[in-house]
PDB file of N, CA and C in Angstrom:
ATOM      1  N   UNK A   1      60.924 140.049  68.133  1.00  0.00           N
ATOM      2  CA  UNK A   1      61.147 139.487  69.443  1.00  0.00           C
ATOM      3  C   UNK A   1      60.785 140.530  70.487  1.00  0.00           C
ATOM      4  N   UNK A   2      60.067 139.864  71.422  1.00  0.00           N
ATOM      5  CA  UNK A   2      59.435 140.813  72.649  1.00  0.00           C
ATOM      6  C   UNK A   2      60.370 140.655  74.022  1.00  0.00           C
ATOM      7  N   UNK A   3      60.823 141.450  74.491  1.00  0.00           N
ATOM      8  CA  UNK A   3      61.464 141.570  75.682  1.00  0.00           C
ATOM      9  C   UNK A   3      61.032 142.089  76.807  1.00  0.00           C
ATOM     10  N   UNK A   4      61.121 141.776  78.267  1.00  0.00           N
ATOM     11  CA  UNK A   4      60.884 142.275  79.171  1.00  0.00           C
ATOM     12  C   UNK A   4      61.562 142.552  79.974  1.00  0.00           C
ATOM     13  N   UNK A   5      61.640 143.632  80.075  1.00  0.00           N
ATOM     14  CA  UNK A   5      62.586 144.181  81.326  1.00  0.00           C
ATOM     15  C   UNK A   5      62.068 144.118  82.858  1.00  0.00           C
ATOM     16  N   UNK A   6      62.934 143.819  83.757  1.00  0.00           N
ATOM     17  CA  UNK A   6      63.193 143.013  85.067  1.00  0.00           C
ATOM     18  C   UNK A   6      62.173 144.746  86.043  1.00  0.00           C
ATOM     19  N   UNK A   7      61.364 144.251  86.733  1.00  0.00           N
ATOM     20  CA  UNK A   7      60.385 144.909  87.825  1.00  0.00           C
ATOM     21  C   UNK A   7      60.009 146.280  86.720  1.00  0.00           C
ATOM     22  N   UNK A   8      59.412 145.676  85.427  1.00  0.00           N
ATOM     23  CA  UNK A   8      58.839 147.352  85.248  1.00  0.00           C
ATOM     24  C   UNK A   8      58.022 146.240  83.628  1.00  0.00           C
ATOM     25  N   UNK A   9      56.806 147.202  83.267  1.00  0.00           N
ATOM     26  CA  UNK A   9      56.193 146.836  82.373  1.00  0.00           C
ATOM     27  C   UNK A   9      56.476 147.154  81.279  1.00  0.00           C
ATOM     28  N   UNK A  10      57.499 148.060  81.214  1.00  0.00           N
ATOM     29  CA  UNK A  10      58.294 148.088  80.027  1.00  0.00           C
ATOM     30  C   UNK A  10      58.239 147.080  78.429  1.00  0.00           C
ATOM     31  N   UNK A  11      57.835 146.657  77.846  1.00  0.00           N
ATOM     32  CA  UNK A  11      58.515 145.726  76.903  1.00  0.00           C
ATOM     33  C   UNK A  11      58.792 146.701  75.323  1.00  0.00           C
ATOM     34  N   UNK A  12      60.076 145.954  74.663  1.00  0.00           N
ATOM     35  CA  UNK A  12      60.510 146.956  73.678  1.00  0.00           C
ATOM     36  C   UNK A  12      60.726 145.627  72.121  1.00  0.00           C
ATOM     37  N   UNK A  13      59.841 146.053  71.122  1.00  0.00           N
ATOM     38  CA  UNK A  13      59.718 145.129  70.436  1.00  0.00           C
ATOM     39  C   UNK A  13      60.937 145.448  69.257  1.00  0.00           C
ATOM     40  N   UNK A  14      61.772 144.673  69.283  1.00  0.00           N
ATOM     41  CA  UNK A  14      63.339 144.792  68.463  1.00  0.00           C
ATOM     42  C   UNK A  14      62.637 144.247  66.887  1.00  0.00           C
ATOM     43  N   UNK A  15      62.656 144.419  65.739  1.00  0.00           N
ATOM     44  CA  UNK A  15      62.965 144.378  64.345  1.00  0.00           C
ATOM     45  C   UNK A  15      64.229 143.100  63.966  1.00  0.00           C
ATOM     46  N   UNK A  16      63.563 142.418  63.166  1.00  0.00           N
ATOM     47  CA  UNK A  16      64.537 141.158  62.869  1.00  0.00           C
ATOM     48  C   UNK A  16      65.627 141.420  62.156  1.00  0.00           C
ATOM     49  N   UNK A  17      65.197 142.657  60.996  1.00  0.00           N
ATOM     50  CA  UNK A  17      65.730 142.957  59.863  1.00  0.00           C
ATOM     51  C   UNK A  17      66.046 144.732  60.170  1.00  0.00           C
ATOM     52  N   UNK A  18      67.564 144.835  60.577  1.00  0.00           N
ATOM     53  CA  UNK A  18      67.576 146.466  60.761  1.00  0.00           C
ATOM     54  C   UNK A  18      68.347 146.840  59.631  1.00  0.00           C
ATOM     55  N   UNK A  19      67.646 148.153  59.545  1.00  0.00           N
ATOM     56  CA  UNK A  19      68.552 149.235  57.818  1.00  0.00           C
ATOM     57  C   UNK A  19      69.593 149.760  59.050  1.00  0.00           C
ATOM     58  N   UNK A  20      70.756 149.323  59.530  1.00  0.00           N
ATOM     59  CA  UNK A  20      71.572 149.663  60.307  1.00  0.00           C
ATOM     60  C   UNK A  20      72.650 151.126  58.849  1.00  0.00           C
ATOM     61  N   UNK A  21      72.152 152.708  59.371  1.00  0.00           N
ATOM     62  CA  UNK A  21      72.942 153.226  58.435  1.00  0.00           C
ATOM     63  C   UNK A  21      72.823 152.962  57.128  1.00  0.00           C
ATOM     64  N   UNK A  22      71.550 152.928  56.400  1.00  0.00           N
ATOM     65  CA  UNK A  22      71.013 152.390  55.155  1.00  0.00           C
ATOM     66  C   UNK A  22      72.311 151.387  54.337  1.00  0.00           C
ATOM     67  N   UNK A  23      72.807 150.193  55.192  1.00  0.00           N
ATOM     68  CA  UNK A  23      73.241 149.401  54.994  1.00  0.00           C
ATOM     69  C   UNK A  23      72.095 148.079  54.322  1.00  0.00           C
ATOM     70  N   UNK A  24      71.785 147.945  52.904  1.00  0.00           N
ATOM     71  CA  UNK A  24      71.025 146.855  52.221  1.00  0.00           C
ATOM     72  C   UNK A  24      71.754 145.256  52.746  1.00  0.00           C
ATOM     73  N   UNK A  25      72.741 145.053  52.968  1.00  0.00           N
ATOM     74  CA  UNK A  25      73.052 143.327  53.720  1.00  0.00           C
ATOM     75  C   UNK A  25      72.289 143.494  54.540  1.00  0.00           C
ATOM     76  N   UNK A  26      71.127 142.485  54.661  1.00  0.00           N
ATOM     77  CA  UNK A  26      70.170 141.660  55.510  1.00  0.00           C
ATOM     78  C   UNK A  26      71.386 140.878  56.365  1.00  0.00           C
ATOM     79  N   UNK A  27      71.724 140.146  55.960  1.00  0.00           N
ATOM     80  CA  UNK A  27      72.916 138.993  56.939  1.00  0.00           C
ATOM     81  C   UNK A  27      73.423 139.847  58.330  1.00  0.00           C
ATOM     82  N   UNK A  28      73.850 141.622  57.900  1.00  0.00           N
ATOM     83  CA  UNK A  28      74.706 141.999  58.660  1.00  0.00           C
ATOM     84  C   UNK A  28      73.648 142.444  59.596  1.00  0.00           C
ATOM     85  N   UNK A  29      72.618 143.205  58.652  1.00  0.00           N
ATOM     86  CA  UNK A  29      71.337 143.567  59.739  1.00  0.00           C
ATOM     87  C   UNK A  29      70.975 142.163  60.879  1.00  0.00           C
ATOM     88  N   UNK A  30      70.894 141.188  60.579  1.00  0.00           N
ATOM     89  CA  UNK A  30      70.367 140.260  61.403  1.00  0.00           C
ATOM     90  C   UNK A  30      71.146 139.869  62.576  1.00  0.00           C
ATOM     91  N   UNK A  31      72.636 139.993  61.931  1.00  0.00           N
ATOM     92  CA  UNK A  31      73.802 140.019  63.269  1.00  0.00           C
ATOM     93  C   UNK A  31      73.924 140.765  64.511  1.00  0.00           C
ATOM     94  N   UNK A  32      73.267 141.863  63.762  1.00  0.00           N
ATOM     95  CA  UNK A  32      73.372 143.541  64.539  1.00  0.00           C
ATOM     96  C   UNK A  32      71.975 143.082  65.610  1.00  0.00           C
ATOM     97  N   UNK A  33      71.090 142.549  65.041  1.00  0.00           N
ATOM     98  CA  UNK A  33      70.045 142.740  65.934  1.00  0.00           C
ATOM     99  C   UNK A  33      70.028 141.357  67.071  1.00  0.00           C
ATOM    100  N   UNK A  34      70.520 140.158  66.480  1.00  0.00           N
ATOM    101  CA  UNK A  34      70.825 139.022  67.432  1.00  0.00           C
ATOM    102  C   UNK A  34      71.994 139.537  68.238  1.00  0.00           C
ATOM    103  N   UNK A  35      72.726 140.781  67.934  1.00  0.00           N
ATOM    104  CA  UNK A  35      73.559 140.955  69.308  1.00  0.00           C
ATOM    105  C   UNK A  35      72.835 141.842  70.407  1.00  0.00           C
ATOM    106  N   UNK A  36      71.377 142.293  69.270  1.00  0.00           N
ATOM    107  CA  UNK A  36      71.128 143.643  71.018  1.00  0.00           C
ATOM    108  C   UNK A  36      70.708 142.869  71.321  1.00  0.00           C
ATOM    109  N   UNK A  37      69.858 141.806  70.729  1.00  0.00           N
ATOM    110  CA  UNK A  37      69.100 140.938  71.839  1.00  0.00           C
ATOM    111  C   UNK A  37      69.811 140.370  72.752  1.00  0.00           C
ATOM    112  N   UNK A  38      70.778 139.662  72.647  1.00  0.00           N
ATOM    113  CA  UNK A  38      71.864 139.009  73.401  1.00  0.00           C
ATOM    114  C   UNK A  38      72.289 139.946  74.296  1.00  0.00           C
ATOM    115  N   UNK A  39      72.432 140.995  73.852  1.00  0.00           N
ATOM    116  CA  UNK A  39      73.258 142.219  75.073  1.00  0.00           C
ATOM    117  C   UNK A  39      72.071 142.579  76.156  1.00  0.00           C
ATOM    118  N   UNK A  40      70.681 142.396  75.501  1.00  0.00           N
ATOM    119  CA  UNK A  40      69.647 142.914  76.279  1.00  0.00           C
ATOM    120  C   UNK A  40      69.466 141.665  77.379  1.00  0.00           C
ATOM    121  N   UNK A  41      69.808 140.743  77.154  1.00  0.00           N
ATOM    122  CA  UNK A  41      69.637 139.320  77.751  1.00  0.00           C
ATOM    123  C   UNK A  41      69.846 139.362  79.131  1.00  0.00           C
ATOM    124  N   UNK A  42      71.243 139.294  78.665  1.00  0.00           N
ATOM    125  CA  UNK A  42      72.722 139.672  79.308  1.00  0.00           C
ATOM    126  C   UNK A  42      72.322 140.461  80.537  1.00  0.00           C
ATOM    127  N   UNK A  43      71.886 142.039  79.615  1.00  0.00           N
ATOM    128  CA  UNK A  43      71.723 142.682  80.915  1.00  0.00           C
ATOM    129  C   UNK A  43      70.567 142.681  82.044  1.00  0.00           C
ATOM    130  N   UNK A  44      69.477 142.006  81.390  1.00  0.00           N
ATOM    131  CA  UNK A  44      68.492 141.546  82.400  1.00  0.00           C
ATOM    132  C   UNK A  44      68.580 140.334  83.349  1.00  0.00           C
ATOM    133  N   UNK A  45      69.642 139.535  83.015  1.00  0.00           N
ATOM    134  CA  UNK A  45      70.196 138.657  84.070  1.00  0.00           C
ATOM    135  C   UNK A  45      70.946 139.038  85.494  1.00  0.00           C
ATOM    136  N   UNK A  46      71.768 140.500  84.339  1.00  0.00           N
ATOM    137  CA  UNK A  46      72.741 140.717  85.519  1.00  0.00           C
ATOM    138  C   UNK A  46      71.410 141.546  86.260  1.00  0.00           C
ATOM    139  N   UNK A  47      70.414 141.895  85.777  1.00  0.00           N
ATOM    140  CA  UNK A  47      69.876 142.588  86.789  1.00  0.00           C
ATOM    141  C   UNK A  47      68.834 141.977  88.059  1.00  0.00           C
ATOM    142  N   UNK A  48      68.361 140.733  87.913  1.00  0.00           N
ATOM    143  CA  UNK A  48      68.048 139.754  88.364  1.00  0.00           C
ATOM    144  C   UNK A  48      69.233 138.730  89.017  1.00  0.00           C
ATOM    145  N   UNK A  49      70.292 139.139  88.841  1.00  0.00           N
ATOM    146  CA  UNK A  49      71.288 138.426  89.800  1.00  0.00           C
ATOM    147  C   UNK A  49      71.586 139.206  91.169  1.00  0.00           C
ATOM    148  N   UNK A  50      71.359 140.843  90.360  1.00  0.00           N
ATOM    149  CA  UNK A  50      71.541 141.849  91.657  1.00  0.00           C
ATOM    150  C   UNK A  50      70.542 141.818  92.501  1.00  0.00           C
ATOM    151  N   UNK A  51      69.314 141.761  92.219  1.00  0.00           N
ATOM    152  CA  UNK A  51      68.016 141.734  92.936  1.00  0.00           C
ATOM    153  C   UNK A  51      68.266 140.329  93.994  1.00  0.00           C
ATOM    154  N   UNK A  52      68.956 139.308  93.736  1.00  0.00           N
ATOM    155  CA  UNK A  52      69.343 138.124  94.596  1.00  0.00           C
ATOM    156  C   UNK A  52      70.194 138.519  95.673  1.00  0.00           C
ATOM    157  N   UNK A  53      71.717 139.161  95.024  1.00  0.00           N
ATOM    158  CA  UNK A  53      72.578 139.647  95.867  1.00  0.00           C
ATOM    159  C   UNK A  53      71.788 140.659  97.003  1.00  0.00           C
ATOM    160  N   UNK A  54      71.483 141.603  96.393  1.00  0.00           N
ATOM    161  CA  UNK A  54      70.380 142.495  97.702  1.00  0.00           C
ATOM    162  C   UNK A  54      69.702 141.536  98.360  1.00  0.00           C
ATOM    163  N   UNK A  55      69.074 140.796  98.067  1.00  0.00           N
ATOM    164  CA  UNK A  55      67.945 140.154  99.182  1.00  0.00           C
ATOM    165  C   UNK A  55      69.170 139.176  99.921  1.00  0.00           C
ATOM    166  N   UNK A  56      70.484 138.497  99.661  1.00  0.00           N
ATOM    167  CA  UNK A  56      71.230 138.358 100.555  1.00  0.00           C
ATOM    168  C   UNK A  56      72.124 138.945 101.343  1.00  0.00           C
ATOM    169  N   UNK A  57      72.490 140.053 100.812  1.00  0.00           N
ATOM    170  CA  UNK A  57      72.829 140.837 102.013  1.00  0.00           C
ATOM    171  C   UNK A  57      71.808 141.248 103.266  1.00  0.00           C
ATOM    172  N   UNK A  58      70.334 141.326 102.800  1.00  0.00           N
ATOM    173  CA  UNK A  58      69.803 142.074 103.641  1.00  0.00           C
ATOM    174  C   UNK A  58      69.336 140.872 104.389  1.00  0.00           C
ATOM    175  N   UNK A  59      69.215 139.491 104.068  1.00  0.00           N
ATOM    176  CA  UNK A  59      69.311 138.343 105.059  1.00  0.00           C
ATOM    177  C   UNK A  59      70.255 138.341 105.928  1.00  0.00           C
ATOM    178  N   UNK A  60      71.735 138.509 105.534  1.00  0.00           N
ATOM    179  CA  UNK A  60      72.996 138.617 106.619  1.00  0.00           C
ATOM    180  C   UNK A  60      72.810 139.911 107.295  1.00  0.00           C
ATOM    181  N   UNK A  61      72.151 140.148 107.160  1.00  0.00           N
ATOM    182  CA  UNK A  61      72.324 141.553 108.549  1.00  0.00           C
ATOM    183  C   UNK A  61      71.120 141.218 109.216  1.00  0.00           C
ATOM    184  N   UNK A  62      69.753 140.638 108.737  1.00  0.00           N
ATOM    185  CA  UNK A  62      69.086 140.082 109.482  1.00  0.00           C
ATOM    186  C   UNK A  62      69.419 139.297 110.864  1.00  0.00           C
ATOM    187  N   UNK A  63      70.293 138.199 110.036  1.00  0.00           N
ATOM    188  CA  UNK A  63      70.652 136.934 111.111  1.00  0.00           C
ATOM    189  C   UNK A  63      71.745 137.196 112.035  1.00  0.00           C
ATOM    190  N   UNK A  64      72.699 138.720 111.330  1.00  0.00           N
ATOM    191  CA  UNK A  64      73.500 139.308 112.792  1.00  0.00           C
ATOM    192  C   UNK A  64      72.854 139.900 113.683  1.00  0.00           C
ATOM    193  N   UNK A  65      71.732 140.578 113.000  1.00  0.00           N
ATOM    194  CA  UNK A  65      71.020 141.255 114.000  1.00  0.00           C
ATOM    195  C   UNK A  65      70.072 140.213 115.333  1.00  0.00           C
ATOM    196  N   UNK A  66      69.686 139.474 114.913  1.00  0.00           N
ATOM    197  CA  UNK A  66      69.120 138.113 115.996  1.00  0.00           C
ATOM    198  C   UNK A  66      70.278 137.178 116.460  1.00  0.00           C
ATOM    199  N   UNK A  67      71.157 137.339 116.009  1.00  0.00           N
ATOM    200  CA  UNK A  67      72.168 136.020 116.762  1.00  0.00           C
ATOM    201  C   UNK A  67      72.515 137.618 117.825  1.00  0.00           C
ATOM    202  N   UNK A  68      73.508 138.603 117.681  1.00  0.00           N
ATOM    203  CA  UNK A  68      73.589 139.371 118.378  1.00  0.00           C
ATOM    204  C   UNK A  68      72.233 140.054 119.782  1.00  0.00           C
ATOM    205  N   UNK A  69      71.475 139.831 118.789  1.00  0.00           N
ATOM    206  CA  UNK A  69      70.071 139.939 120.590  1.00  0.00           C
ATOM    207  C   UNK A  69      69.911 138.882 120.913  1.00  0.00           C
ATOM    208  N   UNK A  70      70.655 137.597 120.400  1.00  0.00           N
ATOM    209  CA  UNK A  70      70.404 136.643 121.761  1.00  0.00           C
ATOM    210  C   UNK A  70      71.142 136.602 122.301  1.00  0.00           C
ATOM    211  N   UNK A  71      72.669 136.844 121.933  1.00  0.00           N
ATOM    212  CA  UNK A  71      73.692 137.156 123.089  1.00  0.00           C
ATOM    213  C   UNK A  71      73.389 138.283 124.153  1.00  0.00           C
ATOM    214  N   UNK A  72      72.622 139.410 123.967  1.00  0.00           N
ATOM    215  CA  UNK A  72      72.275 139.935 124.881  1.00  0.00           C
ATOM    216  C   UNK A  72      71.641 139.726 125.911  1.00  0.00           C
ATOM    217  N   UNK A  73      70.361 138.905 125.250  1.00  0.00           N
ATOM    218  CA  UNK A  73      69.372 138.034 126.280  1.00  0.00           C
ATOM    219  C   UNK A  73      69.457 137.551 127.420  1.00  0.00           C
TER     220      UNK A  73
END
């Protein structure tokens, strides 16, 4: 599975089947690796949720900044 990480060309190709600690269970290896993926998910959402939050804050200081110069006007 190929992943991409959020504003960078980064991609990091994860292994289906990991020797987690020359542990031979395949089952447990496969658990181990459907959780980084999941954790990697995870964290590229939250990082694409932040990239939203920034671009709304920097809208609300926009629209104080123009409602406030038209009260000056």
């Amino acid at each position: 599975m190929n992943i991409s990480y959020v504003n960078s060309n980064k991609t990091t190709s994860l292994p289906v089947e990991l020797d987690a600690l020359n542990n031979k269970d395949i089952s447990y290896a496969k658990d181990f690796s459907y959780a980084k993926d999941f954790f990697l998910y995870i964290e590229t959402q939250l990082k694409i949720a932040k990239i939203f939050v920034d671009l709304e804050k920097k809208y609300q200081v926009l629209l104080q900044v123009k409602f406030f110069t038209h009260l000056l006007i």
